[in-house]
N, C-alpha and C. Protein backbone atom coordinates (compact mmCIF):
# COMPACT_ATOMS: atom_id res chain seq x y z
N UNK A 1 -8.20 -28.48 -10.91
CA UNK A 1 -7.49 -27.41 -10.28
C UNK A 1 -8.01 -26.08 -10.79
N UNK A 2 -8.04 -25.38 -9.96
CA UNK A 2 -8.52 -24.03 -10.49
C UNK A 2 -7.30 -23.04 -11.22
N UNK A 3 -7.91 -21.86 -11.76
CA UNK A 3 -7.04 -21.33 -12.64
C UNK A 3 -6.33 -20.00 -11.65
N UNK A 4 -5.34 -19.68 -12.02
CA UNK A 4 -4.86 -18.70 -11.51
C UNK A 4 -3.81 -17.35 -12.32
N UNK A 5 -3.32 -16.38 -12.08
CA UNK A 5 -2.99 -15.53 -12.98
C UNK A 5 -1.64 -14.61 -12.60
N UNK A 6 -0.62 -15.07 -13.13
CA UNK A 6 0.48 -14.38 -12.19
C UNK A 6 1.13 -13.21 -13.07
N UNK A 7 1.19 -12.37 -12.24
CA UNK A 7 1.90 -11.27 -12.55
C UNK A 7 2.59 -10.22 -12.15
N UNK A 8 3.52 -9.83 -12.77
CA UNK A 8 5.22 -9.31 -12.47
C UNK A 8 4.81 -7.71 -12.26
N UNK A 9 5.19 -7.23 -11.02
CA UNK A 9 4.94 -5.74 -11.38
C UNK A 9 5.44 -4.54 -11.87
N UNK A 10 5.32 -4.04 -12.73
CA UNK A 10 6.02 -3.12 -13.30
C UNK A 10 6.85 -2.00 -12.91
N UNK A 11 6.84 -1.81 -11.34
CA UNK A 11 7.52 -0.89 -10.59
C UNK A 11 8.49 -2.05 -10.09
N UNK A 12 10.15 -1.79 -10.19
CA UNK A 12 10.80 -2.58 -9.32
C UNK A 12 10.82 -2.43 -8.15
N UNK A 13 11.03 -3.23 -7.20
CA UNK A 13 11.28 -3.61 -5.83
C UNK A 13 12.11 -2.68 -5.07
N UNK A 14 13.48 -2.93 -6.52
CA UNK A 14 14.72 -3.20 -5.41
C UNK A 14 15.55 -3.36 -6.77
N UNK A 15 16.75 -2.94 -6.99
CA UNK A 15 17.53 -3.60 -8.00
C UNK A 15 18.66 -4.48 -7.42
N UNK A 16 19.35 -5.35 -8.78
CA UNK A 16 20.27 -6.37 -8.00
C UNK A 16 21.10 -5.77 -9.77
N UNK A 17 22.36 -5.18 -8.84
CA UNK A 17 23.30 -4.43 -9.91
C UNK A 17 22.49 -3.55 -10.63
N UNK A 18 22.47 -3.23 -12.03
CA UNK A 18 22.13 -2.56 -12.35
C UNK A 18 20.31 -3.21 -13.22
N UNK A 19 19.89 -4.27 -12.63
CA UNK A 19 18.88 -4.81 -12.88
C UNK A 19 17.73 -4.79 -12.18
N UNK A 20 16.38 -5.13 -12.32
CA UNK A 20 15.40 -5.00 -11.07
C UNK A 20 15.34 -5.66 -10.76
N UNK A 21 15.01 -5.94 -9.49
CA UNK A 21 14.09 -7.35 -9.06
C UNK A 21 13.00 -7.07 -9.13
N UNK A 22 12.19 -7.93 -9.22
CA UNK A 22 10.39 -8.45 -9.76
C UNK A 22 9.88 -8.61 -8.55
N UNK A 23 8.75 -8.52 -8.26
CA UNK A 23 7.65 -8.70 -7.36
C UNK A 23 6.59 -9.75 -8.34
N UNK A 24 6.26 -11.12 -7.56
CA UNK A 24 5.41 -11.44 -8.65
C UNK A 24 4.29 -11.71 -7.24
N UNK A 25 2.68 -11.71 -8.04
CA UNK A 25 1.22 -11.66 -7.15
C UNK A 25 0.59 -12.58 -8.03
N UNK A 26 -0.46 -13.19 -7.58
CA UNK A 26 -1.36 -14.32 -7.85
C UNK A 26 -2.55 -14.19 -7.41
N UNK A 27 -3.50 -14.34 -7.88
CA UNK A 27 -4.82 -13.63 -7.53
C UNK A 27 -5.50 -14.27 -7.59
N UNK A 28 -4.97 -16.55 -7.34
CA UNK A 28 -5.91 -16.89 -6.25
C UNK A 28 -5.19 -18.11 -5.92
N UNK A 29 -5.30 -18.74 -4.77
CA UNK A 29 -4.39 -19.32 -3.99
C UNK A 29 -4.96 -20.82 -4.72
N UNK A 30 -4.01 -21.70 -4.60
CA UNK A 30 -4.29 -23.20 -4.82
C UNK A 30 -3.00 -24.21 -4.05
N UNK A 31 -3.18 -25.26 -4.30
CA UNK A 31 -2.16 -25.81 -4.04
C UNK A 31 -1.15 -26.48 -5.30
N UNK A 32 -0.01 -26.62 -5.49
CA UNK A 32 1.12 -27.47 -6.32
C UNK A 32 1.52 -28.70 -5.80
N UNK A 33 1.42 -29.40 -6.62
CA UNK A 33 2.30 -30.78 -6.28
C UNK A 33 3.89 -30.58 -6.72
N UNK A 34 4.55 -30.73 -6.00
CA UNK A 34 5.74 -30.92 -5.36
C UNK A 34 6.87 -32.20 -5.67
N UNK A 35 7.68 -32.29 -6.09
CA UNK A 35 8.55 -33.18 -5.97
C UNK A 35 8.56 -34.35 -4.35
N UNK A 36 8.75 -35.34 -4.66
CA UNK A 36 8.43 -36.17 -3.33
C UNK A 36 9.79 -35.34 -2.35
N UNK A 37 9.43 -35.47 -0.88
CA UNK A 37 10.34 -34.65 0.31
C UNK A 37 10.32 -33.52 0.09
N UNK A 38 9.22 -32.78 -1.00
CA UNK A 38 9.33 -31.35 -0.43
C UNK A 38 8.03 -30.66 0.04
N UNK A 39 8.19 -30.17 1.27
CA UNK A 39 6.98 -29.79 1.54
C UNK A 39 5.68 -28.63 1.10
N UNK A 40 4.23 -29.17 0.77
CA UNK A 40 3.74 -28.57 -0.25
C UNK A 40 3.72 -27.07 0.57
N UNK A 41 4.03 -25.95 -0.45
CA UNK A 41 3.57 -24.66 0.15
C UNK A 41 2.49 -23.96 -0.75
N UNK A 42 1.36 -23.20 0.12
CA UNK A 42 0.33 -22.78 -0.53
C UNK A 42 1.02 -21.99 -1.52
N UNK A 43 0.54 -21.89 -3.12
CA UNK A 43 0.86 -21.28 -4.55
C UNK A 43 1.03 -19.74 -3.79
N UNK A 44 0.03 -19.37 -3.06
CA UNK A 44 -0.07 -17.75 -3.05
C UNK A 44 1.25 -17.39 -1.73
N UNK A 45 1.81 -18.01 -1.33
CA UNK A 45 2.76 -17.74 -0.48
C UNK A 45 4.14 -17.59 -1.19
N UNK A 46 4.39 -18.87 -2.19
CA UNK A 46 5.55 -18.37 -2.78
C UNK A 46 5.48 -17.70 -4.04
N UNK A 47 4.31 -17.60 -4.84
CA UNK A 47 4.41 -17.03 -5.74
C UNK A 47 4.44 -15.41 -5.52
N UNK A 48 3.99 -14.92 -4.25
CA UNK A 48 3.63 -13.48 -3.89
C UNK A 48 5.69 -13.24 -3.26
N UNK A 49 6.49 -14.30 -3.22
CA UNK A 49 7.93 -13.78 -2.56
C UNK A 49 8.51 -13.45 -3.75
N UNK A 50 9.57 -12.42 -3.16
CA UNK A 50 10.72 -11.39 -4.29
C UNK A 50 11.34 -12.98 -4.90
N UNK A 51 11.41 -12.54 -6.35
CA UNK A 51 13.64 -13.15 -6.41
C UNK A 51 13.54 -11.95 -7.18
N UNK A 52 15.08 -12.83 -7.11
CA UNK A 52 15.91 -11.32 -8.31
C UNK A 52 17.12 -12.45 -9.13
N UNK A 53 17.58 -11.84 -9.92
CA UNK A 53 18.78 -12.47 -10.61
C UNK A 53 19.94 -11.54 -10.12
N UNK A 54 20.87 -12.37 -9.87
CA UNK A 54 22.27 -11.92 -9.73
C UNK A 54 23.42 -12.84 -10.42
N UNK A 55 24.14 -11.82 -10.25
CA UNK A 55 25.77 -12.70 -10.83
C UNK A 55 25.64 -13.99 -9.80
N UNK A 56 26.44 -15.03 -10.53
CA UNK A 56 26.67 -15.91 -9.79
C UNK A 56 27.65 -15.99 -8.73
N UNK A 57 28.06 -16.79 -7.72
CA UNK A 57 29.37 -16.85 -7.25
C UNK A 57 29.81 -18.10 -6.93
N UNK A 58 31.14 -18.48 -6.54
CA UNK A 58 31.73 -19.59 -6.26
C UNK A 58 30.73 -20.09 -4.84
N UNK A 59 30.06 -19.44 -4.46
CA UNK A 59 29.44 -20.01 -3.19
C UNK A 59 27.94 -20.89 -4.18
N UNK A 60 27.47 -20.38 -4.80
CA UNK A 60 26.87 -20.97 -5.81
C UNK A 60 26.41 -22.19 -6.36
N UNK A 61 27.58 -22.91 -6.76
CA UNK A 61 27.76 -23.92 -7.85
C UNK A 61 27.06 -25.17 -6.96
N UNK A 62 27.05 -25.13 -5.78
CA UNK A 62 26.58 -26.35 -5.52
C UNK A 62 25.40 -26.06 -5.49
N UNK A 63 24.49 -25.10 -6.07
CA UNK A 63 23.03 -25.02 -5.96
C UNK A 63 22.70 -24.95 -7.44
N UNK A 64 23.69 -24.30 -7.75
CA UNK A 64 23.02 -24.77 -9.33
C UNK A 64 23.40 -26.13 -9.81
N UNK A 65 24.39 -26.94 -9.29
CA UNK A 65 24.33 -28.31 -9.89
C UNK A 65 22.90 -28.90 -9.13
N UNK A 66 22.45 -28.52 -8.10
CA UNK A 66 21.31 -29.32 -7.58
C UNK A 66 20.03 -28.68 -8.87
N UNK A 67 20.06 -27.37 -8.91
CA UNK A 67 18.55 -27.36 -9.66
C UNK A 67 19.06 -28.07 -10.75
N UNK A 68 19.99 -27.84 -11.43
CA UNK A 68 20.41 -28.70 -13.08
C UNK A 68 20.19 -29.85 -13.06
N UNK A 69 20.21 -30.74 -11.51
CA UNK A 69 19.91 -32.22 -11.50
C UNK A 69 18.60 -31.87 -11.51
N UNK A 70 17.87 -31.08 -10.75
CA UNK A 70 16.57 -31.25 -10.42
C UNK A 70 15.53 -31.67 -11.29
N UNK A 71 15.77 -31.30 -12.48
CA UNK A 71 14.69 -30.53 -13.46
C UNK A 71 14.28 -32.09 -14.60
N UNK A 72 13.32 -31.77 -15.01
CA UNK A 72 12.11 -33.01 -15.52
C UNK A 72 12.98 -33.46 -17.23
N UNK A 73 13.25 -32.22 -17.79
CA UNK A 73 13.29 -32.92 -19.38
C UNK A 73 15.04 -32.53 -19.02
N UNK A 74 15.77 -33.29 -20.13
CA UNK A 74 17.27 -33.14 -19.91
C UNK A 74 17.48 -33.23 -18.81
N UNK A 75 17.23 -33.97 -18.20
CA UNK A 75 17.88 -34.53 -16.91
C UNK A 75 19.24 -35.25 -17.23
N UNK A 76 20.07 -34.54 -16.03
CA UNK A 76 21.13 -35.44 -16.25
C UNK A 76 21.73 -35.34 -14.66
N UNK A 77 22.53 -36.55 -14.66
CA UNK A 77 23.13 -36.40 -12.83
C UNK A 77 23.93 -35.53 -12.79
N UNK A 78 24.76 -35.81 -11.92
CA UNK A 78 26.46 -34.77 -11.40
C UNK A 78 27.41 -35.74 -12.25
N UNK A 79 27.17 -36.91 -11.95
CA UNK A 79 28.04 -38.09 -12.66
C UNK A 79 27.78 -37.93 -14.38
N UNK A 80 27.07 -37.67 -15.34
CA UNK A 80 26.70 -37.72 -16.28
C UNK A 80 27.47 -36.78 -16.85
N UNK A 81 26.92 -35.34 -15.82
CA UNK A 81 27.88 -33.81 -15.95
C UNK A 81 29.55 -34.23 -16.16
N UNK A 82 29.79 -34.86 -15.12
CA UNK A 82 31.36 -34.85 -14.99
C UNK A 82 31.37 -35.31 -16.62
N UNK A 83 30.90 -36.53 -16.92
CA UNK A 83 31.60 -37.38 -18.38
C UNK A 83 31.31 -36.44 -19.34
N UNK A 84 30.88 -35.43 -19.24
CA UNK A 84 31.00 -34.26 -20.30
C UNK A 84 32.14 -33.45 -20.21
N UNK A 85 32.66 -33.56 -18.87
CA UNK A 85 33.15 -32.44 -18.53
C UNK A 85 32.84 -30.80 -17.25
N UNK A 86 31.47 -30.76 -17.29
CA UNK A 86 30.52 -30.02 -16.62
C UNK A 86 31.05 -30.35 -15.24
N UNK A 87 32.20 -29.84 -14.47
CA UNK A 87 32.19 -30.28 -13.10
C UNK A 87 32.02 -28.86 -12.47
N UNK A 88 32.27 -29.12 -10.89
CA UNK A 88 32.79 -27.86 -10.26
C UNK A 88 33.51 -26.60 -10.24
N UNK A 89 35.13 -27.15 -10.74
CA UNK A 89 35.82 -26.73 -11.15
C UNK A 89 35.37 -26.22 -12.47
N UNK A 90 34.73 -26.92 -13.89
CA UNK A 90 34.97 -25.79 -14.71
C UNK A 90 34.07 -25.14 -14.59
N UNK A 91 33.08 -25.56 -13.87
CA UNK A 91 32.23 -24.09 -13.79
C UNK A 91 32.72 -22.73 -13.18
N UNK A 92 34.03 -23.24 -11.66
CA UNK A 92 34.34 -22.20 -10.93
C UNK A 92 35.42 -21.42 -11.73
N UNK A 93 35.70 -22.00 -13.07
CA UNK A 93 36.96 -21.52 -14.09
C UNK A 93 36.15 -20.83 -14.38
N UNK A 94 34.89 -21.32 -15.18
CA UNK A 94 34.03 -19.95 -16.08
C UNK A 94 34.30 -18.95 -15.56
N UNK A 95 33.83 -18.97 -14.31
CA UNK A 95 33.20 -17.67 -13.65
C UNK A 95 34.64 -16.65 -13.31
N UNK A 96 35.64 -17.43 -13.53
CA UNK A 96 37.12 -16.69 -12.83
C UNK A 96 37.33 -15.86 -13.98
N UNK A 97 36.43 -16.42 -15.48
CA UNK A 97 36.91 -15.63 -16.72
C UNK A 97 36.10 -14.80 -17.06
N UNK A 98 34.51 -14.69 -16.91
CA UNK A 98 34.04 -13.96 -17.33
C UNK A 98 32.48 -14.03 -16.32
N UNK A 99 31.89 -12.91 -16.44
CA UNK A 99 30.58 -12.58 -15.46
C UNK A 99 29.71 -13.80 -16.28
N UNK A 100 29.66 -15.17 -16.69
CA UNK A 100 28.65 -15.59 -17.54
C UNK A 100 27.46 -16.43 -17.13
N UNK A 101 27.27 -16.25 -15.64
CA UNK A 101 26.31 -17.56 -15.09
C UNK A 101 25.39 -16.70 -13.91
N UNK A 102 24.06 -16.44 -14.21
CA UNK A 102 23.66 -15.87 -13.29
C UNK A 102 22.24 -16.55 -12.38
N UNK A 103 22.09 -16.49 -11.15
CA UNK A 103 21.33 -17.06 -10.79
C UNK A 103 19.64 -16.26 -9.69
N UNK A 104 18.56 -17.12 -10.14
CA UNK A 104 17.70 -16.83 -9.72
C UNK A 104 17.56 -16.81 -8.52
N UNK A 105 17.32 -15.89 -7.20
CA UNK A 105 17.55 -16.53 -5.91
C UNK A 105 15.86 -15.88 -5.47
N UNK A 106 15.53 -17.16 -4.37
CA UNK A 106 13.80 -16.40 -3.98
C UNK A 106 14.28 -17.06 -2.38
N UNK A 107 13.72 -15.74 -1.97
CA UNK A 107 13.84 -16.00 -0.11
C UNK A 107 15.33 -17.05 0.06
N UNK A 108 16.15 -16.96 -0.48
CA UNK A 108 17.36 -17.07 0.15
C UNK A 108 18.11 -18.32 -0.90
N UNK A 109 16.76 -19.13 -1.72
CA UNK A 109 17.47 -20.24 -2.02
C UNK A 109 17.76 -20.05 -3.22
N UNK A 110 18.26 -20.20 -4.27
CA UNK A 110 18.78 -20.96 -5.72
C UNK A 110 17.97 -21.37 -6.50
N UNK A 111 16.86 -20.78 -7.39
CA UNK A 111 15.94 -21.61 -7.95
C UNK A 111 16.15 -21.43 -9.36
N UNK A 112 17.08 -21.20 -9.69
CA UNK A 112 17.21 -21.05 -11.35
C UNK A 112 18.49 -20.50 -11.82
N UNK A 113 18.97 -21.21 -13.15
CA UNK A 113 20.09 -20.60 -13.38
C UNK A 113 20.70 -20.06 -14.81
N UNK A 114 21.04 -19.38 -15.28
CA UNK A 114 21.41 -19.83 -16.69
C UNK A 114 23.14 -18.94 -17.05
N UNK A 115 23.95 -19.55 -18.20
CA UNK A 115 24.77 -19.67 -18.39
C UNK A 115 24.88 -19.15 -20.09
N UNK A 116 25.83 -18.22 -20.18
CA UNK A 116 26.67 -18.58 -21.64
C UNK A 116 27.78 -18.60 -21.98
N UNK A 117 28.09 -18.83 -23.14
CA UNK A 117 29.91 -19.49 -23.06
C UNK A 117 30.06 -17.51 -24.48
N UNK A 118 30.26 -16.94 -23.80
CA UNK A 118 31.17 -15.83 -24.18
C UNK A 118 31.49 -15.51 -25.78
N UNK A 119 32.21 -16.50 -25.61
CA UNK A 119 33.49 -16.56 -27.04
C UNK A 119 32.63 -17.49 -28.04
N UNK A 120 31.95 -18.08 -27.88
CA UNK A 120 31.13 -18.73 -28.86
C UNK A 120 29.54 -18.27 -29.37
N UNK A 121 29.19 -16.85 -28.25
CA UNK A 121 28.16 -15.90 -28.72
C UNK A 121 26.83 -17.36 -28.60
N UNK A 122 27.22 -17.97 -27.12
CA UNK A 122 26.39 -19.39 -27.48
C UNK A 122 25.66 -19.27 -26.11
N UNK A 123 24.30 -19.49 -26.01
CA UNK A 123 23.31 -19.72 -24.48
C UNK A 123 23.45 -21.21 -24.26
N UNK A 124 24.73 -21.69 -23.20
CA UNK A 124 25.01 -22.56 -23.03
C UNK A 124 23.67 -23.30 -21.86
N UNK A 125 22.99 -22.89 -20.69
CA UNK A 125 22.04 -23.23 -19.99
C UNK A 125 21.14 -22.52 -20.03
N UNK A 126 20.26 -22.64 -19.11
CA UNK A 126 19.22 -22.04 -18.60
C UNK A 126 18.02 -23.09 -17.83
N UNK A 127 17.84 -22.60 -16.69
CA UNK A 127 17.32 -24.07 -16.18
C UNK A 127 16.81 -23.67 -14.82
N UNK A 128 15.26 -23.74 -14.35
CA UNK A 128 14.46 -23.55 -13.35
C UNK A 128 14.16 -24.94 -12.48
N UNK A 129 13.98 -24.77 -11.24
CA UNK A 129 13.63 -25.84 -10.44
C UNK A 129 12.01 -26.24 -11.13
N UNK A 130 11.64 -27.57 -10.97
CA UNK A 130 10.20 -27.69 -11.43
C UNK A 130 9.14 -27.04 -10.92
N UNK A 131 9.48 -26.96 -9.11
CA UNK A 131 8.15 -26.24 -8.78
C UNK A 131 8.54 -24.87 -8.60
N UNK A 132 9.05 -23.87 -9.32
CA UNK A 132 8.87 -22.40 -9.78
C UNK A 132 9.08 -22.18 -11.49
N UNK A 133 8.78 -23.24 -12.05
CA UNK A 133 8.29 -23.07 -13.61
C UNK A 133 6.68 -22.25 -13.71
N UNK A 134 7.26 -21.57 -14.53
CA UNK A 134 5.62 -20.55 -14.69
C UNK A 134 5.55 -19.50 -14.01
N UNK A 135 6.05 -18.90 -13.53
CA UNK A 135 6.44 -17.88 -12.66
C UNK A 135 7.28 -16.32 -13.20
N UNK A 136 8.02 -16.71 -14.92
CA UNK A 136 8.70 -15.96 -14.99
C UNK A 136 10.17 -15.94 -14.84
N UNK A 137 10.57 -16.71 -14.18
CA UNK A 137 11.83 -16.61 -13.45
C UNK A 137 12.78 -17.27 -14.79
N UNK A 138 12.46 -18.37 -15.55
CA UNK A 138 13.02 -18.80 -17.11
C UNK A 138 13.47 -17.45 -17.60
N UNK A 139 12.24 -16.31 -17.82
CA UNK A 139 12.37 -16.02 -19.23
C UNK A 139 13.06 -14.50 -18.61
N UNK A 140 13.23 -14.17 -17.32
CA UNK A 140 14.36 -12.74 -16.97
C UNK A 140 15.90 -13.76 -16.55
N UNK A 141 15.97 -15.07 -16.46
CA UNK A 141 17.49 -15.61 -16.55
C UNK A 141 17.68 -15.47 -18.36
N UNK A 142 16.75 -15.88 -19.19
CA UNK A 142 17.34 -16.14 -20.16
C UNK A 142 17.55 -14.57 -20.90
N UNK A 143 16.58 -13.43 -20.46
CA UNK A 143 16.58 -11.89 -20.89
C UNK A 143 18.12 -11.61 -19.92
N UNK A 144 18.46 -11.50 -19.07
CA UNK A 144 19.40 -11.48 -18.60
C UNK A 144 21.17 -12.56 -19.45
N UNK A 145 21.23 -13.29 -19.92
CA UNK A 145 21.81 -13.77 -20.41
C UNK A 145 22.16 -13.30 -22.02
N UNK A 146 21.13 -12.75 -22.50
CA UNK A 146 20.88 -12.53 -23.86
C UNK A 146 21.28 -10.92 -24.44
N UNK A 147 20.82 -10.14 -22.66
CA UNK A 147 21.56 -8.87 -23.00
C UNK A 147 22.95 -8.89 -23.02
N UNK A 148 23.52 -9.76 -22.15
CA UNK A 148 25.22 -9.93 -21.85
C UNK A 148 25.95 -10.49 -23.05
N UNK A 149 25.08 -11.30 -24.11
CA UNK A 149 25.33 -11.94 -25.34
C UNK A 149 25.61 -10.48 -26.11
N UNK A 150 24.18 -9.92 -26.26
CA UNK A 150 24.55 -9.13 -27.35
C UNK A 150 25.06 -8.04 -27.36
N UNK A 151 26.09 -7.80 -25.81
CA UNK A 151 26.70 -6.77 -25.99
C UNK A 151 28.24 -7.13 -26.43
N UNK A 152 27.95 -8.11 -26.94
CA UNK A 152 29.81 -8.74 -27.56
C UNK A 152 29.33 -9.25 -28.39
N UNK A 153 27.96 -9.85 -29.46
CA UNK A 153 27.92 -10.15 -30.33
C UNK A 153 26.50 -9.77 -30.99
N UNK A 154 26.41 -9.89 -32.57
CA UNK A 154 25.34 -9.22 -33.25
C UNK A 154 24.41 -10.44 -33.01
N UNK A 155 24.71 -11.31 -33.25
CA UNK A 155 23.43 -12.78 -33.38
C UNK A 155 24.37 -13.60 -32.24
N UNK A 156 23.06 -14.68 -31.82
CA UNK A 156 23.68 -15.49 -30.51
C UNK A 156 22.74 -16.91 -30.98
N UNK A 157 23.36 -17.65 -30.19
CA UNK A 157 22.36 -19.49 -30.81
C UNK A 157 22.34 -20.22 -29.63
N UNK A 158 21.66 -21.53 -29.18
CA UNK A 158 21.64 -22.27 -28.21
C UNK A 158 20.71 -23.25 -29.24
N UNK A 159 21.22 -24.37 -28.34
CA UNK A 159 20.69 -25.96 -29.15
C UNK A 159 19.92 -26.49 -27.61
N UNK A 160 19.31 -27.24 -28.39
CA UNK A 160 18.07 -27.86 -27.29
C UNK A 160 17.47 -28.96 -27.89
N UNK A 161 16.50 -30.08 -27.07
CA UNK A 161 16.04 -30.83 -27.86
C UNK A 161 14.42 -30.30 -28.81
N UNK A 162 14.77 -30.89 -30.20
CA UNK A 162 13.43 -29.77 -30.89
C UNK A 162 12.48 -29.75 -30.32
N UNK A 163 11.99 -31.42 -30.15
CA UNK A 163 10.12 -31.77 -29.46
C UNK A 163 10.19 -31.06 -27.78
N UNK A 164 10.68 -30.41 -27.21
CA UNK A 164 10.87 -30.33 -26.08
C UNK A 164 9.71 -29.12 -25.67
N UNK A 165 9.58 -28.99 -24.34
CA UNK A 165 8.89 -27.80 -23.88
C UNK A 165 9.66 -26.61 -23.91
N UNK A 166 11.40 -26.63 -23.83
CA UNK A 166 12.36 -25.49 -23.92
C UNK A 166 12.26 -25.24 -25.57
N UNK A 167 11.91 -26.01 -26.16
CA UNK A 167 12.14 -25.27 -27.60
C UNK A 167 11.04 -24.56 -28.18
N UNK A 168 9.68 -24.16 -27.53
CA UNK A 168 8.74 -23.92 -27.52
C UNK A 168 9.02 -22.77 -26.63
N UNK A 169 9.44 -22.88 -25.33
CA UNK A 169 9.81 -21.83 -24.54
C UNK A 169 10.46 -20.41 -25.39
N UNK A 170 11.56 -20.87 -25.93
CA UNK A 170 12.52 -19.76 -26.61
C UNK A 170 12.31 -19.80 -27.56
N UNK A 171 11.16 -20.15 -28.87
CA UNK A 171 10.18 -19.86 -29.36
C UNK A 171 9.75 -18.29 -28.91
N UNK A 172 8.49 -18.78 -28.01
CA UNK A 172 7.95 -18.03 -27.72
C UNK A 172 8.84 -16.13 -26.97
N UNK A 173 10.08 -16.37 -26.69
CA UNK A 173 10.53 -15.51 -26.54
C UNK A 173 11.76 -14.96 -27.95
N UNK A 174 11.29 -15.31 -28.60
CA UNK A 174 12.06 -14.96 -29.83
C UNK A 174 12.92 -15.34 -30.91
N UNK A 175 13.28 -16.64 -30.14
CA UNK A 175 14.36 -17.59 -30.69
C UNK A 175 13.83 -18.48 -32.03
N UNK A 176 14.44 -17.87 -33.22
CA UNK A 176 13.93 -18.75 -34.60
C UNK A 176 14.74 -20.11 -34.77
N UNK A 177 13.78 -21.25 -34.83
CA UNK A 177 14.76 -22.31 -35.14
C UNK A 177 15.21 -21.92 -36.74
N UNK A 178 17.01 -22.40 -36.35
CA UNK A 178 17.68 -22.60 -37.85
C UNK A 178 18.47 -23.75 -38.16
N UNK A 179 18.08 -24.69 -37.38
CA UNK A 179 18.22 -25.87 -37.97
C UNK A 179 18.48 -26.99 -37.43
N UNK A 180 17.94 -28.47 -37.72
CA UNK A 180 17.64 -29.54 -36.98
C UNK A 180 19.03 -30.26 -37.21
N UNK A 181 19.15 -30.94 -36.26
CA UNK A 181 20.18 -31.85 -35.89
C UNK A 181 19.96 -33.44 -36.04
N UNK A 182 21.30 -34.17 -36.19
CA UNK A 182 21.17 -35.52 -36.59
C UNK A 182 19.84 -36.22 -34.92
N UNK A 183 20.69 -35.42 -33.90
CA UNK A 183 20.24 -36.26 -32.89
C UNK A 183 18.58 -36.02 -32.18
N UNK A 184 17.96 -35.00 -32.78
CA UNK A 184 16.43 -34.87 -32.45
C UNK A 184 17.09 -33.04 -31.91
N UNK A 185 18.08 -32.82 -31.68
CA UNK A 185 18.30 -31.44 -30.94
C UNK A 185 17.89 -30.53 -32.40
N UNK A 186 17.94 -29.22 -31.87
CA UNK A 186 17.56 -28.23 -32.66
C UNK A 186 18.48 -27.03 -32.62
N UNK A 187 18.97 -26.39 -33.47
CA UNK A 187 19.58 -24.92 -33.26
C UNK A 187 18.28 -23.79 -33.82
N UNK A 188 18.78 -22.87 -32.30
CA UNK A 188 17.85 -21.56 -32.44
C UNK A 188 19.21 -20.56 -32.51
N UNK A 189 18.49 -19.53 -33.21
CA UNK A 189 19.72 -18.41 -33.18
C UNK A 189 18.24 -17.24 -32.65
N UNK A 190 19.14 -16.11 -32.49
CA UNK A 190 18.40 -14.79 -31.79
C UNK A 190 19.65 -13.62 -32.59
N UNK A 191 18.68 -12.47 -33.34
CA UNK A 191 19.38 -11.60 -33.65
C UNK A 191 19.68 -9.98 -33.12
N UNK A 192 20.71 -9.02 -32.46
CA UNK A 192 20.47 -7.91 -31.87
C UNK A 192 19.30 -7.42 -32.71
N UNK A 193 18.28 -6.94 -31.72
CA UNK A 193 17.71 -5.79 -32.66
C UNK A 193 17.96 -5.18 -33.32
N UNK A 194 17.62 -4.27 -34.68
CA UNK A 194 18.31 -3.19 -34.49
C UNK A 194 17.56 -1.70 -33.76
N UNK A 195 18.51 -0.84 -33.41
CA UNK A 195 18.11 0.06 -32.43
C UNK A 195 17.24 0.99 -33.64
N UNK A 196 16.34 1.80 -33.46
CA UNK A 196 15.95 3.20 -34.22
C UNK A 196 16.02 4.23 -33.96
N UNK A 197 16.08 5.13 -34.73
CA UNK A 197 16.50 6.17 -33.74
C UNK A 197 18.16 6.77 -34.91
């Protein structure tokens, strides 16, 4: 496969609240393989379309339980969700309590989502469909989530599995592991900057 090079442009679009939306371009077309039943679309067609992040809404939830099933590592069903607890309802409770779940939307659909639980200063999700990984769209849900963290708390944490590609992910965006777990998971914490000035 040939190589290609994507990138976000530095002038916004368009804002969604008081945020931008991204323009992302690719500067050379290929094809992606696709999850089986979805039809392949040339790289340079969807990678060149807007998203943006927005608040979530109750119209929502049934698209983010589909990407949350969707996705390759931590997979888990709707049925799996429920025996945690993770249903409809408490997600549509979150949201009745606090702005905490916001989602990626490109040309109309749902492709990413992420979540934090408030009161515990904790990055409860974060989670992209497989075929718009690499794109960016991860790491402005999880910048988006992280500003909303640290405006109610000084340090924030999320657990993940260690060997994983997400723990490498938030790695790379800042997240220091502080400490391993019985079950292979990992805790990362993230600290406010401090401002200068």
């Amino acid at each position: 496969m040939g190589r290609f090079q994507v990138s976000a442009s530095k002038a916004p679009i368009g804002t969604i609240g008081r945020f931008p939306a991204c323009r992302l371009s690719v500067s050379r077309t290929r094809r992606r393989t696709f999850p089986a039943g979805s039809p392949p679309i040339p790289v340079s067609i969807w990678l060149t379309m807007t998203f943006s992040i927005r608040d979530a809404i109750d119209d929502d939830i049934p698209s983010i339980f589909e990407v949350r099933t969707s996705v390759r590592e931590n997979h888990l069903s709707v049925e799996q969700l429920s025996e945690m607890g993770v249903t409809f309802e408490t997600i549509r409770e979150a949201l009745r309590q606090y702005p905490c779940i916001w989602v990626a939307e490109q040309e109309g659909q749902i492709v990413g989502f992420s979540m934090v639980d408030i009161e515990d200063a904790c990055m409860f999700a974060a989670f992209v469909r497989p075929e718009r990984e690499g794109l960016g769209i991860g790491r402005q849900l999880v910048e988006r989530a992280e500003a909303f963290l640290f405006e109610h708390h000084p340090s924030i944490w999320l657990e993940t599995d260690g060997s994983s590609r997400a723990a490498g992910f938030y790695e790379r965006l800042g997240w220091k592991r502080s400490e391993e777990l019985g079950s292979g998971d990992a805790r990362f914490e993230k600290h406010q900057p401090c401002s200068s000035g």
